[in-house]
Protein backbone atom coordinates (compact mmCIF):
# COMPACT_ATOMS: atom_id res chain seq x y z
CA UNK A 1 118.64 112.61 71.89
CA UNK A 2 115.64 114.92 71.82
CA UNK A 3 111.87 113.74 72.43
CA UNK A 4 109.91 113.95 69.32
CA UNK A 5 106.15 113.06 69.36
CA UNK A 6 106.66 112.77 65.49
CA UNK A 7 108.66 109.73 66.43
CA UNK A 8 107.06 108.54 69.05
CA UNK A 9 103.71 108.71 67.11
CA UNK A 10 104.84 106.57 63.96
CA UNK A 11 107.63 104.43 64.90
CA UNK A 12 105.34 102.16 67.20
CA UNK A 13 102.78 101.61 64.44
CA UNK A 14 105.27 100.14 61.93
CA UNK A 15 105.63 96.81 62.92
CA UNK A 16 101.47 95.90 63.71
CA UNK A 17 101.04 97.48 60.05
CA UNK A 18 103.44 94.13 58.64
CA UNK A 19 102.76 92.38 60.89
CA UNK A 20 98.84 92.33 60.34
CA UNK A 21 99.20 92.29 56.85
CA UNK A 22 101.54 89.11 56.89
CA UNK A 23 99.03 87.36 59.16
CA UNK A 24 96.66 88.10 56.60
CA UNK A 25 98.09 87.01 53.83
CA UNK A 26 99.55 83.93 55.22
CA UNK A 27 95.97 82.77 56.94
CA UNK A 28 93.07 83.85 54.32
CA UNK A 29 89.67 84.28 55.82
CA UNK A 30 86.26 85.44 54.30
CA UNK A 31 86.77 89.26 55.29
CA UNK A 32 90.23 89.76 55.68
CA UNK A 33 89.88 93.89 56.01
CA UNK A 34 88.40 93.40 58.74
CA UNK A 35 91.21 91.18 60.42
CA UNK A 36 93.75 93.52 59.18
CA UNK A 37 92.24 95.96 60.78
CA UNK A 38 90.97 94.15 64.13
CA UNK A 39 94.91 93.13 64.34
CA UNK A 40 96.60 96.20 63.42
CA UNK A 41 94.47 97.97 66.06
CA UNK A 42 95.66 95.32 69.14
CA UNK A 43 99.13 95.63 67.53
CA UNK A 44 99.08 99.26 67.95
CA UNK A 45 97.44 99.07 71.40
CA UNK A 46 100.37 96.89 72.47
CA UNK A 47 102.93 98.43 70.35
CA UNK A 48 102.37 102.14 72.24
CA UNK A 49 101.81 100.85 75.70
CA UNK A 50 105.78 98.93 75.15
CA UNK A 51 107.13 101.95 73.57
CA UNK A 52 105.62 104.35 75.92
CA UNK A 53 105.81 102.66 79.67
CA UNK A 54 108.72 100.72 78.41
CA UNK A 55 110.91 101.99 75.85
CA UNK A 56 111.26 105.81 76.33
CA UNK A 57 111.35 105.97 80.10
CA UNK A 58 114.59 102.99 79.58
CA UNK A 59 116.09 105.69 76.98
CA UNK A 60 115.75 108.81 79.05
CA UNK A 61 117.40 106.50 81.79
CA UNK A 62 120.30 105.67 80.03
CA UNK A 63 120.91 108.99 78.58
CA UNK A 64 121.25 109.96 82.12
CA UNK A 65 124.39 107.91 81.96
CA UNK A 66 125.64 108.04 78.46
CA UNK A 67 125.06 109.89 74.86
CA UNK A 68 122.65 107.70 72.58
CA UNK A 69 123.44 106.61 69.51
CA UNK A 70 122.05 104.35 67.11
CA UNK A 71 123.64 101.41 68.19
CA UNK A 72 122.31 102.21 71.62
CA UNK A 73 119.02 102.49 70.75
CA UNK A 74 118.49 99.39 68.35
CA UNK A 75 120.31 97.27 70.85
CA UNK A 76 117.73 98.59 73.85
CA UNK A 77 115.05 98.21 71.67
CA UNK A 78 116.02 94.35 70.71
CA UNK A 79 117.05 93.82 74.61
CA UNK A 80 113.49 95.01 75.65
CA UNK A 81 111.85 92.84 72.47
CA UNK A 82 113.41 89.93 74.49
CA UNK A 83 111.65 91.37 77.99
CA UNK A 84 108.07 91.79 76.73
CA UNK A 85 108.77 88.10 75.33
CA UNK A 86 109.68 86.60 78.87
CA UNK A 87 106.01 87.05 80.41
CA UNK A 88 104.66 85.48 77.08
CA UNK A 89 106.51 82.59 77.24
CA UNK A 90 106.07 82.19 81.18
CA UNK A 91 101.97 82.19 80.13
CA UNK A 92 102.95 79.55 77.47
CA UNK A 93 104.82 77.35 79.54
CA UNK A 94 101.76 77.39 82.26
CA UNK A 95 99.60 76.29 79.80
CA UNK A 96 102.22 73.91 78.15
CA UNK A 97 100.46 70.65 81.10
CA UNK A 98 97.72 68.38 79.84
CA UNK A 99 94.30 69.93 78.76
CA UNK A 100 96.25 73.40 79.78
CA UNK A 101 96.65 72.07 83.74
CA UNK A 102 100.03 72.40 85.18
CA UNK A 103 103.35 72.08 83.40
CA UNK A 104 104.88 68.57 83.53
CA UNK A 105 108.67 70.19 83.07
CA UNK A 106 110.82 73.12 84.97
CA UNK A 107 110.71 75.87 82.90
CA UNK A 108 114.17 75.62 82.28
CA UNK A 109 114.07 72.82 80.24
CA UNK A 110 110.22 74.29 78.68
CA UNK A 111 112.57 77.54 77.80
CA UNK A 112 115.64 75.20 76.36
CA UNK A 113 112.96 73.92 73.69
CA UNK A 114 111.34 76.78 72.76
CA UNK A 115 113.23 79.97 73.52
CA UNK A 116 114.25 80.55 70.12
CA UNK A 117 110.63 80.04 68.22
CA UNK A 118 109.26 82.28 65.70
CA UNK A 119 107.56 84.48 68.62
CA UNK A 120 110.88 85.32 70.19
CA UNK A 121 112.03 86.45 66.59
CA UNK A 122 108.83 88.36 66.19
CA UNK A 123 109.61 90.45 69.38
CA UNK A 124 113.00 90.78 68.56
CA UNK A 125 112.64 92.60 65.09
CA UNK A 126 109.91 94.18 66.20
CA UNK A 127 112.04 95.96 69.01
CA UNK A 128 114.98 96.37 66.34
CA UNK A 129 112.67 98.41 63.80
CA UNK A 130 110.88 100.48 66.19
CA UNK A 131 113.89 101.66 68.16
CA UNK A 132 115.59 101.91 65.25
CA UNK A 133 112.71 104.07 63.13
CA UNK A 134 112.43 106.09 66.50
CA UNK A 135 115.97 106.95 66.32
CA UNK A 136 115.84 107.79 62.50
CA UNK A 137 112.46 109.96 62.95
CA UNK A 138 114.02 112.04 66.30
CA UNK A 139 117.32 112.74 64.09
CA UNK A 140 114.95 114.07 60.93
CA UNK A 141 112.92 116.17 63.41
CA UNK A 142 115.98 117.33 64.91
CA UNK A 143 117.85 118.73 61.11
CA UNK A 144 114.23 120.06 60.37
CA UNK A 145 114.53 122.49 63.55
């Protein structure tokens, strides 16, 4: 698979674009353009810094090895969704004690309970649709050539 700044320019801003906008919807406030737009922007922030430190240099590693393919792709994208979670949750569980002080259970247990929140789902999709949009946008860039 060929690099394509085409690709690597709009596949990261999907998700923060729905994303935002859901949070928006879901939690109305007086000037909602402006949280749209204050969200999208630390979405996109943290969407590029993944897909750039994280994502691509993971791809060009394992096309060392092996040819990508779709599958390939959308299943490193979801597996790395699930690694950008695992610091999140590690903060969470820190702050999971009384008034935010230490935790009172291992974090196995903390991670037994909530491993499989809406967060965790979050990250996963979000990994899904960018590595999967990436994919789609490097093929299209490639037939245009």
């Amino acid at each position: 698979m060929k690099f394509s700044w085409k690709a690597i320019g709009l596949a990261p801003l999907v998700i923060p674009l729905v994303y935002s906008g859901a949070i928006v919807i879901l939690l109305p406030s007086k000037d909602p353009i402006f949280w749209f737009f204050a969200l999208f922007c630390l979405g996109s922030i943290f969407s590029f810094a993944v897909s750039g430190l994280i994502f691509l240099p993971t791809l060009w590693l394992i096309s060392r090895f092996m040819p990508l393919t779709a599958r390939i792709t959308a299943g490193v994208g979801t597996v790395l969704g699930v690694v950008v979670y695992l610091p999140i949750i590690w903060q969470s569980y820190l702050a999971s004690g009384d008034n935010s002080g230490p935790p009172q259970e291992s974090f196995t247990s903390y991670l037994q309970q909530h491993f499989f929140g809406i967060e965790l789902w979050a990250f996963l999709v979000g990994g899904l649709v960018t590595a999967t949009l990436y994919w789609l946008l490097v093929q299209d860039s490639i037939k245009l050539r």
